[in-house]
N, C-alpha and C. Protein backbone atom coordinates (compact mmCIF):
# COMPACT_ATOMS: atom_id res chain seq x y z
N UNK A 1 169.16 55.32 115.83
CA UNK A 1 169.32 55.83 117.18
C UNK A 1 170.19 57.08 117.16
N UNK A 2 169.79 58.58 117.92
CA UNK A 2 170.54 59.42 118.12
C UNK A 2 171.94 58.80 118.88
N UNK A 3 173.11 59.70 118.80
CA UNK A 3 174.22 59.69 119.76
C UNK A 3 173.70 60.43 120.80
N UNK A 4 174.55 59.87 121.70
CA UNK A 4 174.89 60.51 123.16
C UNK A 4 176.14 61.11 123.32
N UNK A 5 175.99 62.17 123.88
CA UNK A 5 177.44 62.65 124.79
C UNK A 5 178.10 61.55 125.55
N UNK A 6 179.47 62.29 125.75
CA UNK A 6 180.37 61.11 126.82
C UNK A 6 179.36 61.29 128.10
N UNK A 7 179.28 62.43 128.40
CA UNK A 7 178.27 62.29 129.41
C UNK A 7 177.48 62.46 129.49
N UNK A 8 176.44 61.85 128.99
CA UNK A 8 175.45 61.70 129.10
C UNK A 8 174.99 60.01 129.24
N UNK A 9 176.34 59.32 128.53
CA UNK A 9 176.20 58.30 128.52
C UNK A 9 177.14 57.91 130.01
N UNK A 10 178.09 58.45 130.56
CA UNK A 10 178.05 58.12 132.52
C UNK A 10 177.61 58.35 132.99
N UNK A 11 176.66 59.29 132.99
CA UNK A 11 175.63 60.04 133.41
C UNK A 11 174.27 58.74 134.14
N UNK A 12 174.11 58.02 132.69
CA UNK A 12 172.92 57.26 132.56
C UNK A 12 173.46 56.01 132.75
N UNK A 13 175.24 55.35 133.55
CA UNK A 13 175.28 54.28 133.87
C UNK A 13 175.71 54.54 135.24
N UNK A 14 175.06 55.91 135.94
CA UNK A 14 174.63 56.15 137.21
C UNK A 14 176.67 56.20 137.46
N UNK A 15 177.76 56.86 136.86
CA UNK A 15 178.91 57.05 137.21
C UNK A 15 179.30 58.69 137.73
N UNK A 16 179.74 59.11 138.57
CA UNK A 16 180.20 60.31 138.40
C UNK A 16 181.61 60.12 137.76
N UNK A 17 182.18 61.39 137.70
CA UNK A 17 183.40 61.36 136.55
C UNK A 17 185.14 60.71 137.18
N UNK A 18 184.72 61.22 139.11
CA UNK A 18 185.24 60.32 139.24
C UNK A 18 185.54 58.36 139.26
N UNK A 19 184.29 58.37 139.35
CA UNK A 19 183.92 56.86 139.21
C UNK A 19 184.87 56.16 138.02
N UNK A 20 184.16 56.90 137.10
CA UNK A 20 184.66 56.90 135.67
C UNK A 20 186.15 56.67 135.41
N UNK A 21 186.79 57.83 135.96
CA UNK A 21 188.26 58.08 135.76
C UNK A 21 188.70 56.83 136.68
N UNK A 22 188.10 56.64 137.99
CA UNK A 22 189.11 55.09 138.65
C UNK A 22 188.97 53.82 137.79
N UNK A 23 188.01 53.67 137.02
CA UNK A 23 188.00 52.69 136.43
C UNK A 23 188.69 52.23 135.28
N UNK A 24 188.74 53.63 135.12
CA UNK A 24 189.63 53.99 133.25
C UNK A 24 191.38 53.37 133.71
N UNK A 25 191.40 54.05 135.27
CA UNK A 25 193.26 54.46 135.34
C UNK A 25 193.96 55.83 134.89
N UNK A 26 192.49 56.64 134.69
CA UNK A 26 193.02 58.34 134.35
C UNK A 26 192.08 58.94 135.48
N UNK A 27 192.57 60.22 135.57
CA UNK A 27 191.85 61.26 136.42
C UNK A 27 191.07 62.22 135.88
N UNK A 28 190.33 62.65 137.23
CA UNK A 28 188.99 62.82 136.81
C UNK A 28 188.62 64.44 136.27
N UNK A 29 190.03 64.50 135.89
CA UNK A 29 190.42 65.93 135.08
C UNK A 29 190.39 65.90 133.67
N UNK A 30 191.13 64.48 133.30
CA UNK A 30 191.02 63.40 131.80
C UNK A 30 189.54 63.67 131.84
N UNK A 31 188.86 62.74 132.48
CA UNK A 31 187.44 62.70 132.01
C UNK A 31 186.83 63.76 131.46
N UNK A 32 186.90 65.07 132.71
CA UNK A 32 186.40 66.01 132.35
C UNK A 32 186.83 66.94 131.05
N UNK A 33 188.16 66.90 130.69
CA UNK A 33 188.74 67.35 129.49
C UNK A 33 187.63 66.57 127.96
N UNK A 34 188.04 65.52 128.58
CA UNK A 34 187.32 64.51 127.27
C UNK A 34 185.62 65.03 127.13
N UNK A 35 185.53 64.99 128.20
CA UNK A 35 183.20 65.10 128.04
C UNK A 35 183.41 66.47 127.48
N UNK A 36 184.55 67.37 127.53
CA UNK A 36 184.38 68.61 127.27
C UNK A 36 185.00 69.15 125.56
N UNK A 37 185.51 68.56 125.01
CA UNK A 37 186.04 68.32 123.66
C UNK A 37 187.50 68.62 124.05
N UNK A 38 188.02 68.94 125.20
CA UNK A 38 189.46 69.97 124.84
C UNK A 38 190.71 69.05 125.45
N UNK A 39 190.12 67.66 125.26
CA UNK A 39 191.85 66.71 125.07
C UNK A 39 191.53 65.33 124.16
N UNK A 40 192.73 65.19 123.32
CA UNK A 40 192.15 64.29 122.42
C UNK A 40 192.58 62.55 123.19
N UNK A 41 191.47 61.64 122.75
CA UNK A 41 191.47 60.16 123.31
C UNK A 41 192.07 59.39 122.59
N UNK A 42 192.54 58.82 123.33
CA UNK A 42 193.00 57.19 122.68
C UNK A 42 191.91 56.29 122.30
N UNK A 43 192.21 55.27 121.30
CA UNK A 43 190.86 54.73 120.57
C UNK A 43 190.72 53.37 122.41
N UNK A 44 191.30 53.17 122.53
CA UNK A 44 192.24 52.05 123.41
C UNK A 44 190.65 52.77 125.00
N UNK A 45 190.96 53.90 125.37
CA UNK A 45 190.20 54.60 126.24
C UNK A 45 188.75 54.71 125.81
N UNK A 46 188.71 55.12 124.41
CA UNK A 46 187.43 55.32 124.26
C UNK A 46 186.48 53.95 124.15
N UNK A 47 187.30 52.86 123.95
CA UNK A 47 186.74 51.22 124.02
C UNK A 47 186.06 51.30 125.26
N UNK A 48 186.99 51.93 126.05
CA UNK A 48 187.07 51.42 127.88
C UNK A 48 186.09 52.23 128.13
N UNK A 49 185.80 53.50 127.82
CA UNK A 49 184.98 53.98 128.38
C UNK A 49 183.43 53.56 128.12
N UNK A 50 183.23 53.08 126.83
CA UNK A 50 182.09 52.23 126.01
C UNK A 50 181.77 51.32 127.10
N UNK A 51 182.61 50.21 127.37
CA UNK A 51 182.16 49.15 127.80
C UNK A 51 181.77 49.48 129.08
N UNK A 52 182.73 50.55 129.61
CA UNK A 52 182.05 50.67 131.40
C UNK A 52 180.77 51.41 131.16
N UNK A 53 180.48 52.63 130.34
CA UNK A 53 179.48 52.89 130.57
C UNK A 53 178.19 52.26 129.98
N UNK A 54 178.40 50.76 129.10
CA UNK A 54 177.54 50.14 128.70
C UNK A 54 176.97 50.73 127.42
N UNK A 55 177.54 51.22 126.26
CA UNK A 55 177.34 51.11 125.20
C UNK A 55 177.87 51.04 124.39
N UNK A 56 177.27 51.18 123.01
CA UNK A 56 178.22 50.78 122.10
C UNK A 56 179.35 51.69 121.47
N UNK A 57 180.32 51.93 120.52
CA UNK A 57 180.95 52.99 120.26
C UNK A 57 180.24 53.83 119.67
N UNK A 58 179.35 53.22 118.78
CA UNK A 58 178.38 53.97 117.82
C UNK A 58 177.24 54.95 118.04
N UNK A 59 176.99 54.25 119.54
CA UNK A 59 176.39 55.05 120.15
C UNK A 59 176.54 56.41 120.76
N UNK A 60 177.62 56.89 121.05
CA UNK A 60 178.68 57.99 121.59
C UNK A 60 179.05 58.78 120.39
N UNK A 61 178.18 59.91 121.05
CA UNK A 61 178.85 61.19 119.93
C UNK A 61 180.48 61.49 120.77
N UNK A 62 181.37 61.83 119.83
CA UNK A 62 182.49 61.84 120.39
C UNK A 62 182.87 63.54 120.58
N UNK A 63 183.35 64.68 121.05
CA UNK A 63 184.02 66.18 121.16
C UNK A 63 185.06 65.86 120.86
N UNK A 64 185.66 64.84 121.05
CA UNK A 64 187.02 64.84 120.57
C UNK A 64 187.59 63.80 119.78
N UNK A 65 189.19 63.80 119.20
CA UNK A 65 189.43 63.07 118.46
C UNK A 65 189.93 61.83 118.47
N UNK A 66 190.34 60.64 118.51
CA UNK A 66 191.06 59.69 118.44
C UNK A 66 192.18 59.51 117.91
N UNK A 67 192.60 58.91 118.80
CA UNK A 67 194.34 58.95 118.12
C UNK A 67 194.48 57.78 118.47
């Protein structure tokens, strides 16, 4: 299976970024930093964001890094 973008994958669990960010507990500036490569994630966030948007980690091409 190809990866997906971060967004492409909220995108396709019908979230906008705010959606996203209330669910996380970050704002929807975080989000947008993250879908965009230019702030690095916590592994802890990037779980969270997996499970809300319903896939797997493996599935998610990542822009940015984990810490």
């Amino acid at each position: 299976m190809q990866k997906i973008s971060m967004k492409a994958a909220r995108v396709a669990a019908g979230l906008t970024q705010q959606e996203m960010a209330d669910k996380l507990g970050v704002t929807r500036s975080t989000v947008n930093l993250w879908e965009n490569g230019k702030l690095n994630m916590k592994k802890a966030n990037f779980i969270a964001f997996c499970a809300v948007a319903g896939f797997e980690e493996d599935d998610i091409f990542l822009p940015v890094n984990i810490t």
